[in-house]
C-alpha atoms as a PDB file:
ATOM      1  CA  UNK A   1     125.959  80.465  83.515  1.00  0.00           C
ATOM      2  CA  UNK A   2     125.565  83.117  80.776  1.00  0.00           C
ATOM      3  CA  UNK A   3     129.111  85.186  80.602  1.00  0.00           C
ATOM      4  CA  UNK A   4     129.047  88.739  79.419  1.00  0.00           C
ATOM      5  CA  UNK A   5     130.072  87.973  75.738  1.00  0.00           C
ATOM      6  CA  UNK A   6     127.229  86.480  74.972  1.00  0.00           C
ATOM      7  CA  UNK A   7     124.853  89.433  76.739  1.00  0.00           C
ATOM      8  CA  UNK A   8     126.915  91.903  74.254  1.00  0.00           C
ATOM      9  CA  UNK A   9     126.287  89.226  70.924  1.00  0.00           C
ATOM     10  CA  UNK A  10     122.703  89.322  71.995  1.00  0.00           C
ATOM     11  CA  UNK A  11     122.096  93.145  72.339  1.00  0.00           C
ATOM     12  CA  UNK A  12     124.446  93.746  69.067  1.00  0.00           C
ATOM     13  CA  UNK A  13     121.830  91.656  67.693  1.00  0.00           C
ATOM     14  CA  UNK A  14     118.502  92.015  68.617  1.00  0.00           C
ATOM     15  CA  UNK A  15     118.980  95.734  70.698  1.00  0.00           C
ATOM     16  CA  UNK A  16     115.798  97.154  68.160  1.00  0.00           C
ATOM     17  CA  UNK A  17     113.156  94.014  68.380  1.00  0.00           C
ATOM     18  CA  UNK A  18     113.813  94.469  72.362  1.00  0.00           C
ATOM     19  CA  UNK A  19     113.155  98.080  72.213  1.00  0.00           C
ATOM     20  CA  UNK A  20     116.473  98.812  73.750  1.00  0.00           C
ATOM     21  CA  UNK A  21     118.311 101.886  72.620  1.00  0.00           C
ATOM     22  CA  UNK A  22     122.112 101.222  73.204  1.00  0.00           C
ATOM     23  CA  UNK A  23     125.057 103.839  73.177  1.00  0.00           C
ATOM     24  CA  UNK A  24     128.166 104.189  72.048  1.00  0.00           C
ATOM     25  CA  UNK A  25     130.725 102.562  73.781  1.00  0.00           C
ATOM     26  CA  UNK A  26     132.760 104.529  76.538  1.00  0.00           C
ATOM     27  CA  UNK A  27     136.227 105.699  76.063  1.00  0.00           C
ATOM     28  CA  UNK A  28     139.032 104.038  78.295  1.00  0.00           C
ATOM     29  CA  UNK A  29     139.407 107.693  79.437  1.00  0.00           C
ATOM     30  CA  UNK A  30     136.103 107.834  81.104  1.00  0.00           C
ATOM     31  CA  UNK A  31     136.338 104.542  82.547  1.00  0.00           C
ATOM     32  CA  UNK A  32     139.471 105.477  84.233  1.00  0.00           C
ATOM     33  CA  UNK A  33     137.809 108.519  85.601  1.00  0.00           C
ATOM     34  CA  UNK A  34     134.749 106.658  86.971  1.00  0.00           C
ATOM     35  CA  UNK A  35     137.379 104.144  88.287  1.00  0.00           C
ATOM     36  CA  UNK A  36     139.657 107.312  89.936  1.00  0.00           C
ATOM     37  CA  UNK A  37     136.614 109.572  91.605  1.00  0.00           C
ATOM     38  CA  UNK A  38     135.367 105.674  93.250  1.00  0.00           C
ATOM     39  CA  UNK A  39     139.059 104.806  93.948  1.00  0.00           C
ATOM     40  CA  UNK A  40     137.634 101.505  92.926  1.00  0.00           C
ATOM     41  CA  UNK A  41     139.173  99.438  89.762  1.00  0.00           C
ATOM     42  CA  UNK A  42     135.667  98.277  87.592  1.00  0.00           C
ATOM     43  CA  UNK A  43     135.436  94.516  87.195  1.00  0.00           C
ATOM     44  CA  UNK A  44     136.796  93.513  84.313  1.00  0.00           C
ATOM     45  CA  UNK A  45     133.081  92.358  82.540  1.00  0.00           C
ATOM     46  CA  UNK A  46     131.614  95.865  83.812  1.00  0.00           C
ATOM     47  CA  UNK A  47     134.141  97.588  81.672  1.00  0.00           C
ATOM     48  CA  UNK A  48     133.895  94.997  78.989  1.00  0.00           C
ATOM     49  CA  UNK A  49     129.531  96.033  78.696  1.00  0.00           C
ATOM     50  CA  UNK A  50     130.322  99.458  79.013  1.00  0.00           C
ATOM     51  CA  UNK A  51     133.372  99.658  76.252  1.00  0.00           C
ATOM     52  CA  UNK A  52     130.595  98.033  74.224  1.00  0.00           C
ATOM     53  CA  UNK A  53     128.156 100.495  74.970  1.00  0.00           C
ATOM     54  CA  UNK A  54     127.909 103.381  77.644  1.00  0.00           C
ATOM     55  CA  UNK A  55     124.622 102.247  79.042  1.00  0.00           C
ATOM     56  CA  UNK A  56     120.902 101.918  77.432  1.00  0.00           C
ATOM     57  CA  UNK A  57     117.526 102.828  77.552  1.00  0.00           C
ATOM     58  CA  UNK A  58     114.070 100.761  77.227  1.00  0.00           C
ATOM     59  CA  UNK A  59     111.902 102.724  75.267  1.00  0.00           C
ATOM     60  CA  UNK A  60     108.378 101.837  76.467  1.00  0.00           C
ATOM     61  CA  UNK A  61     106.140 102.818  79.011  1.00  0.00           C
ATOM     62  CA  UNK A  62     108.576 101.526  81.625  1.00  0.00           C
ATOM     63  CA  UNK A  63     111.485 103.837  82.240  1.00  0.00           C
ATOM     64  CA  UNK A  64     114.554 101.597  83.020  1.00  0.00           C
ATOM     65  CA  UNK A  65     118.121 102.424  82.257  1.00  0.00           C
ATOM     66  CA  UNK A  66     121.155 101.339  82.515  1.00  0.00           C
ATOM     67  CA  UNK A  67     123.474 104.400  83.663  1.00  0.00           C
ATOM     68  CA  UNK A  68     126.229 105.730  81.538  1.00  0.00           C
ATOM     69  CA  UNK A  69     129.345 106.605  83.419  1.00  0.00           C
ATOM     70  CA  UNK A  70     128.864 110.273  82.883  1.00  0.00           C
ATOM     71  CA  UNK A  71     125.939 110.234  84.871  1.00  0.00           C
ATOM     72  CA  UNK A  72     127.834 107.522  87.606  1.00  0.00           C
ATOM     73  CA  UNK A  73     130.209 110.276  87.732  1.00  0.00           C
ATOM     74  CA  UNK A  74     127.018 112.774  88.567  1.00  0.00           C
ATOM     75  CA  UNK A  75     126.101 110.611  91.253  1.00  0.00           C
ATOM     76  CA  UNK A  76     129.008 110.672  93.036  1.00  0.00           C
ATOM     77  CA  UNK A  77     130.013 114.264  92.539  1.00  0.00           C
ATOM     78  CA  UNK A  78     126.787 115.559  93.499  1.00  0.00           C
ATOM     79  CA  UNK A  79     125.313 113.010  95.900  1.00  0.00           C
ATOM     80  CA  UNK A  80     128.066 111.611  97.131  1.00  0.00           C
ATOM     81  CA  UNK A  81     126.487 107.773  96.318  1.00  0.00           C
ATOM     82  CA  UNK A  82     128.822 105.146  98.437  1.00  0.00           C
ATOM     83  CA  UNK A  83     128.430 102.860  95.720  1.00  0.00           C
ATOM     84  CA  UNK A  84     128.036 102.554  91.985  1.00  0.00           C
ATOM     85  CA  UNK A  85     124.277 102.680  90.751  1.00  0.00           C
ATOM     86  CA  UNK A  86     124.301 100.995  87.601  1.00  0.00           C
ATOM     87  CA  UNK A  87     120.354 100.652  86.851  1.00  0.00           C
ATOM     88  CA  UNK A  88     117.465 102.822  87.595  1.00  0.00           C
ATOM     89  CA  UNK A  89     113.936 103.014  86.975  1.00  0.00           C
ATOM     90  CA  UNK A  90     111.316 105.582  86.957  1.00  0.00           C
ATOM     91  CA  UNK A  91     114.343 108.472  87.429  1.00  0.00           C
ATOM     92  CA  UNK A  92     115.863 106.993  89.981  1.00  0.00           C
ATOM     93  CA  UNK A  93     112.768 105.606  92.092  1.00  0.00           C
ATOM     94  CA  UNK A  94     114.388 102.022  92.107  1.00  0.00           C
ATOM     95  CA  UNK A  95     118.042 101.594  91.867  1.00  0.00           C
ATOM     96  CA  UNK A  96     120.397  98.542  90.975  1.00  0.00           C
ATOM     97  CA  UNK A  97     123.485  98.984  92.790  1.00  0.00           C
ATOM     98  CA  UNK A  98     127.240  97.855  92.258  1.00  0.00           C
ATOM     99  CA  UNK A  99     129.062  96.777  94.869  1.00  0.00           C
ATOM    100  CA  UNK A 100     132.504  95.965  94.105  1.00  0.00           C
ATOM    101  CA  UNK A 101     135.521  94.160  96.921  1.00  0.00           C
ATOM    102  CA  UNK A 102     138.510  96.656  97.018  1.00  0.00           C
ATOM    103  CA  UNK A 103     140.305  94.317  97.257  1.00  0.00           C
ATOM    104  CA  UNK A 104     139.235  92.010  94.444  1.00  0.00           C
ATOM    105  CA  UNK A 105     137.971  94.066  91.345  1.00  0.00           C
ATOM    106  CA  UNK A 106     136.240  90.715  90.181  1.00  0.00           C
ATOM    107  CA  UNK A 107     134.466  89.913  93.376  1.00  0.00           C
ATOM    108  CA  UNK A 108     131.242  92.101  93.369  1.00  0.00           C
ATOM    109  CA  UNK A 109     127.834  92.480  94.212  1.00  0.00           C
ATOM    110  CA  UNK A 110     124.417  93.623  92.443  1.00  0.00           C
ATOM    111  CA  UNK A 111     122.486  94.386  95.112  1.00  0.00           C
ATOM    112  CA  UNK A 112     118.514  96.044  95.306  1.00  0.00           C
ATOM    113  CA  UNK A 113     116.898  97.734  98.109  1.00  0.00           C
ATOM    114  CA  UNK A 114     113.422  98.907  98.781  1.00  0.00           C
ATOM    115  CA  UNK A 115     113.534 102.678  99.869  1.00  0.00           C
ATOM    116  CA  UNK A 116     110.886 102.410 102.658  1.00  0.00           C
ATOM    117  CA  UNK A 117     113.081 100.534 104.678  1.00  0.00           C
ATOM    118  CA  UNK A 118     116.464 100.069 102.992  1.00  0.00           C
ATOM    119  CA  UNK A 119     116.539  95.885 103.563  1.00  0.00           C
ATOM    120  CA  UNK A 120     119.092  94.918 101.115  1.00  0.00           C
ATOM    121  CA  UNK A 121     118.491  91.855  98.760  1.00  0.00           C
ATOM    122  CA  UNK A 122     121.583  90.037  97.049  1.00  0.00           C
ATOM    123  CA  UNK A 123     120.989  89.411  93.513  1.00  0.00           C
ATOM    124  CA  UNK A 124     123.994  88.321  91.864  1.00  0.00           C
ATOM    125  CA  UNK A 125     127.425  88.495  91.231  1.00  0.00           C
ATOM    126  CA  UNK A 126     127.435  88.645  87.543  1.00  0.00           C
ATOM    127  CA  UNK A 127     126.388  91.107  85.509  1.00  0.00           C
ATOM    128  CA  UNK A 128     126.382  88.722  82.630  1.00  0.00           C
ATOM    129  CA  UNK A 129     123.272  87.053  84.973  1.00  0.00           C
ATOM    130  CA  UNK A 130     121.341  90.429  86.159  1.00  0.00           C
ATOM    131  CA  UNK A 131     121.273  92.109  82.442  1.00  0.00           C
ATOM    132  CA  UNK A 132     119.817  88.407  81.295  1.00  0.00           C
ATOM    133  CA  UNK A 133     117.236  88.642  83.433  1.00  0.00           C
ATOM    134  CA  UNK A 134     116.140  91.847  82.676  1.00  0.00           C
ATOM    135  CA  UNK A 135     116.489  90.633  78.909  1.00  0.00           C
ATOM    136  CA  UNK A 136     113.956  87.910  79.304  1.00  0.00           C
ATOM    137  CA  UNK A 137     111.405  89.205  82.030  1.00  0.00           C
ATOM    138  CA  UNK A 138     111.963  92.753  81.810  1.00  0.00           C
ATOM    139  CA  UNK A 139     110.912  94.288  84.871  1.00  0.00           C
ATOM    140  CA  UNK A 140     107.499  92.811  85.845  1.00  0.00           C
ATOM    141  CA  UNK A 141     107.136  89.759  84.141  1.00  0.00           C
ATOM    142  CA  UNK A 142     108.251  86.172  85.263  1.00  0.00           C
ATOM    143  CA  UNK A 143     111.892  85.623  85.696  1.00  0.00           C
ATOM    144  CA  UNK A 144     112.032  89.625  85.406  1.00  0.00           C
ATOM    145  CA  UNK A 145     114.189  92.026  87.958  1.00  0.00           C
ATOM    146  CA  UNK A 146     110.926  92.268  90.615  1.00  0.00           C
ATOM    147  CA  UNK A 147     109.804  88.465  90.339  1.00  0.00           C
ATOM    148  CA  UNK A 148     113.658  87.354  90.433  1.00  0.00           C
ATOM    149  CA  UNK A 149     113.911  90.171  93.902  1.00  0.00           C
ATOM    150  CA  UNK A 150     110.962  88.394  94.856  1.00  0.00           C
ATOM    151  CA  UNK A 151     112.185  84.899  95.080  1.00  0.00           C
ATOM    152  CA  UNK A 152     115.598  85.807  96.435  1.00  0.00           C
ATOM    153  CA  UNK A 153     113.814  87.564  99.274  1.00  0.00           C
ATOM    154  CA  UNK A 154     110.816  84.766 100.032  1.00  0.00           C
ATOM    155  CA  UNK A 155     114.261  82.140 100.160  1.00  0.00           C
ATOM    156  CA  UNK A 156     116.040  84.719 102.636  1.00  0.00           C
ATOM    157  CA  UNK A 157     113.104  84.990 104.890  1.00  0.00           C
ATOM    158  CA  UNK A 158     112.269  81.391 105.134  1.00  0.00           C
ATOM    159  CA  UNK A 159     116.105  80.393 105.556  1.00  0.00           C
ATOM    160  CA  UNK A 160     116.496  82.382 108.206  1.00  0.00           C
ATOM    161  CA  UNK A 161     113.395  82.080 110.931  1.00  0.00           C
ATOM    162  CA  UNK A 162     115.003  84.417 113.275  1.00  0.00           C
ATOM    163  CA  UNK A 163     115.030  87.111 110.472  1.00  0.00           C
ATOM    164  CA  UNK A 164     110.753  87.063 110.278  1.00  0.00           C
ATOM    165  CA  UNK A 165     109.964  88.241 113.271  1.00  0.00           C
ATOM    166  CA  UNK A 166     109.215  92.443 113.279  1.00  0.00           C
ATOM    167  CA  UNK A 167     111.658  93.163 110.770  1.00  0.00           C
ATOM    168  CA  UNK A 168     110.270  93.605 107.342  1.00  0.00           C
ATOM    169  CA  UNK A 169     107.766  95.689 106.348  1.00  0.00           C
ATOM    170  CA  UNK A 170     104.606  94.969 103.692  1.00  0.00           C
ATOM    171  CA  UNK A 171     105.938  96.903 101.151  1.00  0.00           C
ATOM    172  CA  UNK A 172     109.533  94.844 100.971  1.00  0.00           C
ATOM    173  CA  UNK A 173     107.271  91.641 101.167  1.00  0.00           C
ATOM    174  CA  UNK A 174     104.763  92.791  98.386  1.00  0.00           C
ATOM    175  CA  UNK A 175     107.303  93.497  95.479  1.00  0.00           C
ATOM    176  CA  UNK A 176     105.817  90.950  93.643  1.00  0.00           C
ATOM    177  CA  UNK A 177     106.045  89.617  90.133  1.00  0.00           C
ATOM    178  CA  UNK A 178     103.201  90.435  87.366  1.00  0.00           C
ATOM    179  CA  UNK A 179     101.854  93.264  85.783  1.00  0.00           C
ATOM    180  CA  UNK A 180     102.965  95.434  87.897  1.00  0.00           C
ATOM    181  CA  UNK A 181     104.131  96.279  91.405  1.00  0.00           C
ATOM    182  CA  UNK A 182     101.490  96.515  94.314  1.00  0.00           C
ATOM    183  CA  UNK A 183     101.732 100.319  95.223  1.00  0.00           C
ATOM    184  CA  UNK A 184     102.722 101.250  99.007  1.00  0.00           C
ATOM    185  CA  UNK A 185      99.474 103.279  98.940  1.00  0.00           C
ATOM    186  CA  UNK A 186      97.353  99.854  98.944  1.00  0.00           C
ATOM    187  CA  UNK A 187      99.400  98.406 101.915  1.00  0.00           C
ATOM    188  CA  UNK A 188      98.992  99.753 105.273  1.00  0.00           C
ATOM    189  CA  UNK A 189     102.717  98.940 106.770  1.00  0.00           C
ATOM    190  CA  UNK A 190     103.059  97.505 109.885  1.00  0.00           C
ATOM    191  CA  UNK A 191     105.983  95.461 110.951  1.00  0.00           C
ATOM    192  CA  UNK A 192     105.373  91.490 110.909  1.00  0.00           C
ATOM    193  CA  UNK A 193     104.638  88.722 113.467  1.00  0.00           C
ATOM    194  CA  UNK A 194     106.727  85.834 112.731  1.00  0.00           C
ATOM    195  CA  UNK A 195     103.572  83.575 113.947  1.00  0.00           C
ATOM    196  CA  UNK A 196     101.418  84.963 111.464  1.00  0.00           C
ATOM    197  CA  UNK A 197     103.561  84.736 108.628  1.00  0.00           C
ATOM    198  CA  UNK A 198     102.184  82.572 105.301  1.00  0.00           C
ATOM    199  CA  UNK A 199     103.477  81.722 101.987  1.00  0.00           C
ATOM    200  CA  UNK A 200     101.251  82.771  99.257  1.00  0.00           C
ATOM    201  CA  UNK A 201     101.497  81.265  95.712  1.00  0.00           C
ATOM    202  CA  UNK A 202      99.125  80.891  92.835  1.00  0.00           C
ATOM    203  CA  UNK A 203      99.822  81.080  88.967  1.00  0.00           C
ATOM    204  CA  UNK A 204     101.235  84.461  88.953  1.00  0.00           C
ATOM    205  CA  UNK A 205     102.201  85.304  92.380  1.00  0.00           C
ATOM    206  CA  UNK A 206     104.732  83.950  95.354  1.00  0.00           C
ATOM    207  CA  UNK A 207     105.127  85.943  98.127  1.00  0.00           C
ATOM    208  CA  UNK A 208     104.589  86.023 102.168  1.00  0.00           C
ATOM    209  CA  UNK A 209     101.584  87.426 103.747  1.00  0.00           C
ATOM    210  CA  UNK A 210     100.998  88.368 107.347  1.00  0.00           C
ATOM    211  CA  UNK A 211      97.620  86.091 107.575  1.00  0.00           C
ATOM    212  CA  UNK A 212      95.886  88.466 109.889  1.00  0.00           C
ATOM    213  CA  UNK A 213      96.436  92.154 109.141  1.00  0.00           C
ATOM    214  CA  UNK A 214      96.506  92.663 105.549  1.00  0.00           C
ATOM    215  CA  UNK A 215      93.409  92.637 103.013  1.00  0.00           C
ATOM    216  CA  UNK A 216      94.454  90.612  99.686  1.00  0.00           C
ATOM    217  CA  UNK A 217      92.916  89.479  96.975  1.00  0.00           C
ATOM    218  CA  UNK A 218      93.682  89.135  93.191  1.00  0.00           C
ATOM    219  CA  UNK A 219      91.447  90.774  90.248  1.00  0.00           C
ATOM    220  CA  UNK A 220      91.576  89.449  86.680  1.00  0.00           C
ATOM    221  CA  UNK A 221      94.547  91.564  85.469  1.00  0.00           C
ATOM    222  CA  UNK A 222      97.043  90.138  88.526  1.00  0.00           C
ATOM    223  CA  UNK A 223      96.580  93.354  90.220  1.00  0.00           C
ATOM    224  CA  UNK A 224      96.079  92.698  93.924  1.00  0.00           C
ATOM    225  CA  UNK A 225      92.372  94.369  95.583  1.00  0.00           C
ATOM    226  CA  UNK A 226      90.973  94.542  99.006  1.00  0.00           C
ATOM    227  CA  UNK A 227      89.285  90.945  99.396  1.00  0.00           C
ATOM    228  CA  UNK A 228      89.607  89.189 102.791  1.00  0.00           C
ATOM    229  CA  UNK A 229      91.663  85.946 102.427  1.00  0.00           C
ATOM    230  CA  UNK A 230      92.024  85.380 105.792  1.00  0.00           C
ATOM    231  CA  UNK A 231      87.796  84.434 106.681  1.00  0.00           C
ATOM    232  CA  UNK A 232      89.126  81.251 104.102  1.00  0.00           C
ATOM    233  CA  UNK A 233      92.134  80.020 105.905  1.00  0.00           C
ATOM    234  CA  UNK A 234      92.135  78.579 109.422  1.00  0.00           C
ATOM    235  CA  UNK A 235      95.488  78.330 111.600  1.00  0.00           C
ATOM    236  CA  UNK A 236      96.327  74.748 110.406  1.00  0.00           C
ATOM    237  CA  UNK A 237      99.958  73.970 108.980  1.00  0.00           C
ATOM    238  CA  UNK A 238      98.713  73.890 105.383  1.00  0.00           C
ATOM    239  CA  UNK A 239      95.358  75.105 103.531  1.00  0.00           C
ATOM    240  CA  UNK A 240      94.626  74.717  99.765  1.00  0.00           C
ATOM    241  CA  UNK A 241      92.175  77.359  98.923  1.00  0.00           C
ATOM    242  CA  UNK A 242      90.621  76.452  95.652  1.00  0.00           C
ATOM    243  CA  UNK A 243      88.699  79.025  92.958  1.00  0.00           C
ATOM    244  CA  UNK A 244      89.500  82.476  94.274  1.00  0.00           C
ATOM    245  CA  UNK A 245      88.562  84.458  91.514  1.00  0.00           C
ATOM    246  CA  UNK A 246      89.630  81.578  89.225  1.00  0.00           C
ATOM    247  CA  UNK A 247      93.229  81.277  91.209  1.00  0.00           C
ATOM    248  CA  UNK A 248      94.486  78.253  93.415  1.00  0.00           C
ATOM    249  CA  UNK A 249      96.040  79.532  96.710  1.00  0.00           C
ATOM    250  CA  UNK A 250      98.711  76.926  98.356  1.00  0.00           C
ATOM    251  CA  UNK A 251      99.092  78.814 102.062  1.00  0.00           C
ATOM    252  CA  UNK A 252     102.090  77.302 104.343  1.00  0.00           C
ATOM    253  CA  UNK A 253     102.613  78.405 107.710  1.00  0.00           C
ATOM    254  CA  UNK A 254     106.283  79.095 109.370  1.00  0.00           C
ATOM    255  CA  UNK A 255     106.512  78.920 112.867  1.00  0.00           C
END
């Protein structure tokens, strides 16, 4: 696995052809004080990224950050945040979150939640691991932060039957990789039926679909539109749906 070190080499290096603005690096002062207003002690790569610099920004169309400590210190101060955001996007309309063990400084958590219904999704215990995917997919595009919450959460739901049933909502199960996120406002939410649940994959997408209440579809630019899948797919254990709009479809029922 890729260890911080080599995250810091490669944004020493190529920070300007990624279009990442870095900052200077924090002051063991303000670490401590991030450390003392958490009464948490950072792990020990954390601190090592944010001596080397204090957070950065992508400077494109997509607004992501990674949070300096001054403004970690904001968060807690003025919202009281139980844990340590250390990415957002969009000013704070997705958030990365670090959880850290009090008891172990070096056994932590980067965890990401979708607001509408706050169902937490694991993503790694490295740092080292989430800024590398967010170095080669950025946000939207294969192995990217949405795609790699997108796989995480498709393996959570299918390793855990008992966990489909009513309990997630469209707009956790439509964070999809591409171009860009489906928006809630094309989703009409509506909690799930485990016996209706599908797995949807084609060249761009994988995700889970509730067969019989949701209109899907897929126009030439990835982004998803209102075209009726399920008058294609009868309730058999496995379909292969061939040219949609150019697409092959692979639909798997869980029971």
């Amino acid at each position: 696995m890729i260890n911080i070190d080599e995250i810091i080499n490669y944004l020493r290096e190529n920070h300007t052809e990624i279009s990442i603005e870095l900052k200077p690096g924090a002051s063991a002062e303000l670490i401590m004080q991030v450390e003392e207003i958490y009464k948490l002690k950072l792990p020990d790569d954390v601190r090592k990224f944010y001596e080397f610099t204090n957070g950065f920004e992508l400077l494109d169309d997509h607004i992501f950050n990674i949070i300096s400590l001054e403004d970690i210190i904001d968060n807690k101060t003025q919202y009281n945040d139980a844990y340590i955001n250390i990415a957002e996007y969009l000013i704070y309309s997705d958030v990365w979150s670090l959880i850290i063990d009090p008891a172990d400084h070096n056994n932590y958590q980067i965890t990401n939640s979708d607001h509408t219904n706050n169902k937490e999704i694991t993503l790694t215990k490295s740092l080292a691991d989430f800024l590398h995917h967010f170095i080669i997919g950025g946000l939207f595009e294969k192995e990217g932060l949405y795609h790699w919450y997108n796989e995480l959460l498709v393996e959570k739901l299918t390793s855990s039957p008992g966990n489909l049933a009513g309990t997630f909502y469209f707009e956790e199960l439509f964070r999809i990789t591409g171009r860009g996120p489906v928006m809630s406002g094309q989703i009409t939410s509506g909690k799930l039926s485990a016996s209706n649940l599908f797995w949807f994959e084609n060249d761009d997408y994988k995700t889970i679909i509730d067969i019989e209440s949701i209109e899907l579809g897929r126009n030439a630019k990835g982004g998803f539109v209102g075209l009726m899948l399920s008058k294609y797919i009868h309730h058999s254990t496995e379909k292969k749906i061939k040219k949609l709009r150019g697409s092959t479809i692979n639909i798997y029922r869980f029971n």
